[in-house]
Protein backbone atom coordinates (compact mmCIF):
# COMPACT_ATOMS: atom_id res chain seq x y z
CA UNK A 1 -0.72 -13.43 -39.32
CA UNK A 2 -2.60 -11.38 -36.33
CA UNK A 3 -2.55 -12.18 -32.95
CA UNK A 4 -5.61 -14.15 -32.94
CA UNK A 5 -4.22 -16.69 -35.50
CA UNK A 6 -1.75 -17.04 -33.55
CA UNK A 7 -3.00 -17.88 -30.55
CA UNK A 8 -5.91 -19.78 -31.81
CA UNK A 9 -3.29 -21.51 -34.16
CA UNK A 10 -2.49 -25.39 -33.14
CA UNK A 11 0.89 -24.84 -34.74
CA UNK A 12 1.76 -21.13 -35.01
CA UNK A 13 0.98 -20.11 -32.05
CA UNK A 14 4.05 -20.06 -29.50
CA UNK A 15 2.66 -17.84 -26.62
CA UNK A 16 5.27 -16.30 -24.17
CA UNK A 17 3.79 -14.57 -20.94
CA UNK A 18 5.40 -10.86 -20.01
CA UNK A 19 5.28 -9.80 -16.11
CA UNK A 20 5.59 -6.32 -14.91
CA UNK A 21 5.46 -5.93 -11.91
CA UNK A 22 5.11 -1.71 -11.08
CA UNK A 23 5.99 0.12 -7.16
CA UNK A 24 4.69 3.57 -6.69
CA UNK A 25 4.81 3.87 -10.22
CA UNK A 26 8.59 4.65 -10.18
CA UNK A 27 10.27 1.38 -9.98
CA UNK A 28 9.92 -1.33 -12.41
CA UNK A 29 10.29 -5.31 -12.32
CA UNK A 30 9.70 -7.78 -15.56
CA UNK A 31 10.36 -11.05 -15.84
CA UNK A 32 8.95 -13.44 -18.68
CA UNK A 33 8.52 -17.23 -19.19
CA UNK A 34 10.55 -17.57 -21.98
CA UNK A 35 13.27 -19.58 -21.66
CA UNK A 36 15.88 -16.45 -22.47
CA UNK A 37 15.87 -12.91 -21.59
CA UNK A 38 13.19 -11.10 -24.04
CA UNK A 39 13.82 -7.31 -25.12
CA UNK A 40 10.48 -6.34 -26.33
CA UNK A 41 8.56 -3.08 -26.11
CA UNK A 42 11.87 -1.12 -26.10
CA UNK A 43 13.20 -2.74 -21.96
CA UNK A 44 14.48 -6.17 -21.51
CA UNK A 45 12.39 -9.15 -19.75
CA UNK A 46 14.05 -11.28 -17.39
CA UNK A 47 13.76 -15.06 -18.04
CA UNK A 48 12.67 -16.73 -14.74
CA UNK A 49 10.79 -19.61 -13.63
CA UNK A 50 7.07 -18.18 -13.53
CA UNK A 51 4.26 -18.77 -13.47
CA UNK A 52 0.27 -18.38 -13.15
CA UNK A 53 -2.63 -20.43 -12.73
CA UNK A 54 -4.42 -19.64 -16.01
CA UNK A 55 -7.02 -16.96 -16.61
CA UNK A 56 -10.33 -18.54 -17.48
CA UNK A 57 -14.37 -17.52 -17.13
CA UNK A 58 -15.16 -18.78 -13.71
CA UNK A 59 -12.40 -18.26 -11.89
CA UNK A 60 -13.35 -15.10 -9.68
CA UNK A 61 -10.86 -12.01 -9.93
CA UNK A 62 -7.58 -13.60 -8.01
CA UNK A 63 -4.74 -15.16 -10.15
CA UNK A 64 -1.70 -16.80 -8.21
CA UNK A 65 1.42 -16.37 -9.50
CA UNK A 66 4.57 -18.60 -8.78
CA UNK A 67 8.06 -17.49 -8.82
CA UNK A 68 11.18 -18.03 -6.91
CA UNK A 69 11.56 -16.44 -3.38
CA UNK A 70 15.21 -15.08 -4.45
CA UNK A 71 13.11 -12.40 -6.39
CA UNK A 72 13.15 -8.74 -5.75
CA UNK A 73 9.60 -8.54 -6.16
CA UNK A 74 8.81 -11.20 -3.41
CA UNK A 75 11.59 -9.73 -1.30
CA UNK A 76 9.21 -6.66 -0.88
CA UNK A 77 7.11 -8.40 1.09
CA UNK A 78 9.16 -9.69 4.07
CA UNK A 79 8.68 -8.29 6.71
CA UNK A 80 6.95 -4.89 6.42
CA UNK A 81 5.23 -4.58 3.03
CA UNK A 82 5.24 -1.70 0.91
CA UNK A 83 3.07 1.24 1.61
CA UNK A 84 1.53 1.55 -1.73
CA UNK A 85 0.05 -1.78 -3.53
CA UNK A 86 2.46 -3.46 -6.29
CA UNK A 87 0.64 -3.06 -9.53
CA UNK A 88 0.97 -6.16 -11.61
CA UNK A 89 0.33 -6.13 -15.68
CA UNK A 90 0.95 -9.41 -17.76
CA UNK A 91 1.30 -9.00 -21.19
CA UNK A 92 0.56 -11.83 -24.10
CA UNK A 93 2.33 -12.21 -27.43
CA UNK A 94 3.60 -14.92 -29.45
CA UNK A 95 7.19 -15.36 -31.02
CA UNK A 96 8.09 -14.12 -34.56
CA UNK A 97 4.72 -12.06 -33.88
CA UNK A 98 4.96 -7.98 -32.65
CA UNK A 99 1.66 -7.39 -31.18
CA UNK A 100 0.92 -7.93 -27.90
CA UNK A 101 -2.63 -8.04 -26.12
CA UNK A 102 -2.53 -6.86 -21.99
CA UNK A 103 -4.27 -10.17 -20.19
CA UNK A 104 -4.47 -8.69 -16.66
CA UNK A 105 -4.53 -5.98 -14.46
CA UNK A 106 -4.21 -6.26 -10.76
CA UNK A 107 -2.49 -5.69 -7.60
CA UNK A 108 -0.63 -8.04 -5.13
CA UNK A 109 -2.76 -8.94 -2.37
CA UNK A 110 -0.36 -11.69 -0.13
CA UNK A 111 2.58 -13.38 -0.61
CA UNK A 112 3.13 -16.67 0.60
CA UNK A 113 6.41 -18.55 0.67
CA UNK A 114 5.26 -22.41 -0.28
CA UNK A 115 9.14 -23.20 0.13
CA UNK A 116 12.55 -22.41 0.74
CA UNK A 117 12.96 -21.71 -2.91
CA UNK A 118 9.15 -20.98 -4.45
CA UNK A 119 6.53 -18.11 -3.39
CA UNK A 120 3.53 -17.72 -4.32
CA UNK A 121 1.84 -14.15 -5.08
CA UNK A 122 -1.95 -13.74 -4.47
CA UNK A 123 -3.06 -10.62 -6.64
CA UNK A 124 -6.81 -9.33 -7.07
CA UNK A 125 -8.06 -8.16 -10.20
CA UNK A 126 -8.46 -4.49 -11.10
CA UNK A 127 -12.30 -5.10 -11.81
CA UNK A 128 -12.61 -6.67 -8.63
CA UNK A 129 -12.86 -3.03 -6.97
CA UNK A 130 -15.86 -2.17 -8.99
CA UNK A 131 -17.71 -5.22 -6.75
CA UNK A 132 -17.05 -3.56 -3.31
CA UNK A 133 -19.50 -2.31 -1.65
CA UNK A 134 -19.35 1.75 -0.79
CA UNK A 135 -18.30 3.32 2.77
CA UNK A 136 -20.98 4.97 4.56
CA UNK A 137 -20.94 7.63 6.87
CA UNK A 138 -22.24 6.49 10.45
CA UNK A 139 -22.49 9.60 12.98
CA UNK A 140 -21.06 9.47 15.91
CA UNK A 141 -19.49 11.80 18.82
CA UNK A 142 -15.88 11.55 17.33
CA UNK A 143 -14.86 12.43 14.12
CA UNK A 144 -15.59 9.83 11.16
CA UNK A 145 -12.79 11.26 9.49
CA UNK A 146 -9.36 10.68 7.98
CA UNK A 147 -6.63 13.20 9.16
CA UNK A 148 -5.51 15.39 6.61
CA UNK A 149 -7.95 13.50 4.08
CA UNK A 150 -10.40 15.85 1.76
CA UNK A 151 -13.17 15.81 4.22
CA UNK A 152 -10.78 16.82 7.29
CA UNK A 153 -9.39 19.62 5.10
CA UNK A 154 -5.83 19.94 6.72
CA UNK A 155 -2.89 20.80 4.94
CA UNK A 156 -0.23 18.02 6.41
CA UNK A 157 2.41 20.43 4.93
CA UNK A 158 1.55 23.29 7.50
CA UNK A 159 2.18 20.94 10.53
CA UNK A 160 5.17 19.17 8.71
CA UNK A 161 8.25 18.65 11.06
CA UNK A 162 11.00 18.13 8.76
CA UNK A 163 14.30 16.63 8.51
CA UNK A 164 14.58 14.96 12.07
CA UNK A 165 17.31 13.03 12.42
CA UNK A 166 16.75 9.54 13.55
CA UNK A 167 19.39 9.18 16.86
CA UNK A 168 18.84 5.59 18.29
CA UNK A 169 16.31 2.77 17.67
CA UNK A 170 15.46 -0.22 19.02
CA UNK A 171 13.12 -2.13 16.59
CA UNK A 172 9.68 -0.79 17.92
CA UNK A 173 10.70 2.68 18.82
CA UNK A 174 13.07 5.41 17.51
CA UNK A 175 14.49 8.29 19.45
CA UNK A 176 14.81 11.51 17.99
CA UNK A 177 15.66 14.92 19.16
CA UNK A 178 12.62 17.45 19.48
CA UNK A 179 12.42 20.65 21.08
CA UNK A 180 9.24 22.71 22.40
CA UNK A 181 6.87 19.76 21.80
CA UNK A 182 4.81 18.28 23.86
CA UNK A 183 4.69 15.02 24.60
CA UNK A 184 1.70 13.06 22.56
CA UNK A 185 2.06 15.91 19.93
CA UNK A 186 2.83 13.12 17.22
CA UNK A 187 0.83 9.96 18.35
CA UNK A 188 -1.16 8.85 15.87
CA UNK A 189 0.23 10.61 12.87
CA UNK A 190 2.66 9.27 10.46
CA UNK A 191 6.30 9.90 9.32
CA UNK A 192 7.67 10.02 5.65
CA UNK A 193 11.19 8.65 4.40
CA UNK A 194 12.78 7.28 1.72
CA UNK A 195 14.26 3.93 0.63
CA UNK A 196 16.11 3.44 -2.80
CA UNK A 197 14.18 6.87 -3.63
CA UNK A 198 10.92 5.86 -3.06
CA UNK A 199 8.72 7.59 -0.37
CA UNK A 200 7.40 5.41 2.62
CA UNK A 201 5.08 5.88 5.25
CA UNK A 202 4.89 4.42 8.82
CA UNK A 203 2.30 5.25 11.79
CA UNK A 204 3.25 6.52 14.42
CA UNK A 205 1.77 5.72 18.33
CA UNK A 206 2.79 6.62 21.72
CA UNK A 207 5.05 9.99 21.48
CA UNK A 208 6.78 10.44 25.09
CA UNK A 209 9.44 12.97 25.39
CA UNK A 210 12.14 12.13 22.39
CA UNK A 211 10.90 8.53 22.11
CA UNK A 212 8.04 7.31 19.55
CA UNK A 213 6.17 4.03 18.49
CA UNK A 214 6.43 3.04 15.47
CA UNK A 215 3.75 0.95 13.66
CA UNK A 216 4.87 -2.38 12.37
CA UNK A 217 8.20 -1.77 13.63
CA UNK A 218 11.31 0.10 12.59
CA UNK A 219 12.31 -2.58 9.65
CA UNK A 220 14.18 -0.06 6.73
CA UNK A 221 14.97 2.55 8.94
CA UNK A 222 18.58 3.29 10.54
CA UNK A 223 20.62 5.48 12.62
CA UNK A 224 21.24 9.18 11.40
CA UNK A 225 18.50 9.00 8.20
CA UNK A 226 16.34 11.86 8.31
CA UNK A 227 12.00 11.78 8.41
CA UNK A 228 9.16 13.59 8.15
CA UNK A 229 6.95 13.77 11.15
CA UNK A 230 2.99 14.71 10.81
CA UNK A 231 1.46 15.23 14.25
CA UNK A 232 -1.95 12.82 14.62
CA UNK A 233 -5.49 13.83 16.08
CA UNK A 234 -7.47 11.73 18.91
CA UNK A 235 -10.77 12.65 17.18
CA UNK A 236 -12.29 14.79 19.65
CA UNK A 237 -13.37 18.36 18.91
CA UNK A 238 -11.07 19.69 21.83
CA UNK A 239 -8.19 18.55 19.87
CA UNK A 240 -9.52 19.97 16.39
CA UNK A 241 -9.91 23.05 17.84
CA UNK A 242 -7.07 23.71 20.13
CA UNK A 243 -4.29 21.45 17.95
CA UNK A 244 -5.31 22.45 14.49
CA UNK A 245 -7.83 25.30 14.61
CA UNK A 246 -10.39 23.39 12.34
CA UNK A 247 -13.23 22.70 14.54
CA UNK A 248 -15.56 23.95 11.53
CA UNK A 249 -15.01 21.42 9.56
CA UNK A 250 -15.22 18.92 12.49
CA UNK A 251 -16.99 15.70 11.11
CA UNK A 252 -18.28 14.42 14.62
CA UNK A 253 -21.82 15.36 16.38
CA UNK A 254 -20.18 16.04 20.40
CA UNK A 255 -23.53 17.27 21.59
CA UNK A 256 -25.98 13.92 21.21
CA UNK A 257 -27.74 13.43 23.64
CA UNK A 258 -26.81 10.75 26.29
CA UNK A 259 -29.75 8.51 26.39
CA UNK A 260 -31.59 7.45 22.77
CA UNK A 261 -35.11 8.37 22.26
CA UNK A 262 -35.69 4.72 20.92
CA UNK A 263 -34.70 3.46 24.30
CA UNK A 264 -37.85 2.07 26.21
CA UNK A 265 -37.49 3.68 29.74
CA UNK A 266 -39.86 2.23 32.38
CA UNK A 267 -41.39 4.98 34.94
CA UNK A 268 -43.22 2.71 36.89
């Protein structure tokens, strides 16, 4: 039999649910619904207790998914959340049957804990991003601009300060050891480090002597690991051109004019 008797079948079709769950395309979590572990596809699926709330026609592009809070893949989420999204496939085959038909594609959006021993994940559909609508550019004195993005043009790896050594840190700040850099050189960019292999990123805001803010707090970081810092930009053309030397490709309009010519101004 194919895989559409089966799961049309009233009695041949035994349908077991497959969860992967994918972070920065490195690491790997998958868990079925079986009631024993599954080894299918060449890697072994965890039996666990979860579960979804159905696909059907109708439903809109989110799809909860239940499993218990003791998971590594809900232990992502507390606290500071990943810096990429958590890809999520679920695949669908049925017992004594070896083909298998991918039911969705997604990402996880939330996580709630519903109790001290469930969460749920909220996850939007893959085809959901075709719906958005598109960014538009809006002009403006500052720059509209990412820093370091395509339009910006700046290599991050030319302004790179690597290997600092984290000294001290207090749970919004850390305090490293910088020489010959001014203070502010570093708000508003980012840092780069690694947990279990995996790369991370964290803002950065106020840099004051050897003491920086850290966005979201310093959850996963610890005394004597080493980062990446990436200096950040204000916007202005003063600091594209005097910081980073790329006032050409400045994205901003500094010179408009003060007062709108769609202003009504009364001379009498």
């Amino acid at each position: 039999m194919n895989w559409n008797q089966f799961e049309y079948s009233t009695n041949n079709g035994k349908p077991i649910t497959l969860y992967e769950f994918i972070r920065n395309e490195q690491k790997y979590y998958r868990y079925t619904n079986a009631d024993r572990d599954i080894d299918f596809n060449g890697v072994t699926w965890t039996s666990d207790a979860i579960s979804n709330t159905g696909i059907s026609i109708g439903t809109g592009n989110n799809l909860e998914i239940t499993l218990p809070s003791t998971s590594d893949v809900v232990r992502l989420f507390r606290g500071i959340p990943p810096t990429k999204p958590v890809v999520i496939k679920m695949y669908q085959f049925h017992e004594n049957d070896n083909e298998f038909r991918v039911i969705w594609v997604g990402k996880i959006q939330e996580v709630k804990r519903e109790s001290i021993e469930r969460a749920k994940l909220i996850t939007t559909s893959v085809a959901s991003s075709f719906e958005r609508s598109g960014l538009r550019l809006t002009y403006g004195r500052s720059c509209p601009y990412a820093l370091y993005d395509h339009n910006c043009r700046i290599r991050q790896e030319n302004y790179k300060v690597a290997d600092i050594e984290i000294i001290a840190l207090n749970g919004a700040n850390i305090t490293v050891n910088l020489s010959n850099i001014n203070d502010g050189y570093f708000s508003g960019g980012y840092m780069d480090f690694h947990i279990d292999g995996i790369q991370e990123l964290r803002g950065l805001k106020a840099h004051v002597n050897n003491v920086i803010g850290i966005l979201g707090g310093t959850q996963g970081l610890q005394k004597g690991m080493k980062i990446n810092l990436y200096p950040g930009c204000d916007k202005t053309i003063k600091t594209c051109d005097e910081k980073f030397k790329n006032h050409l490709n400045y994205g901003g309009q500094p010179h408009i004019p003060g007062v709108s010519p769609f202003t009504i101004i009364k001379l009498f």
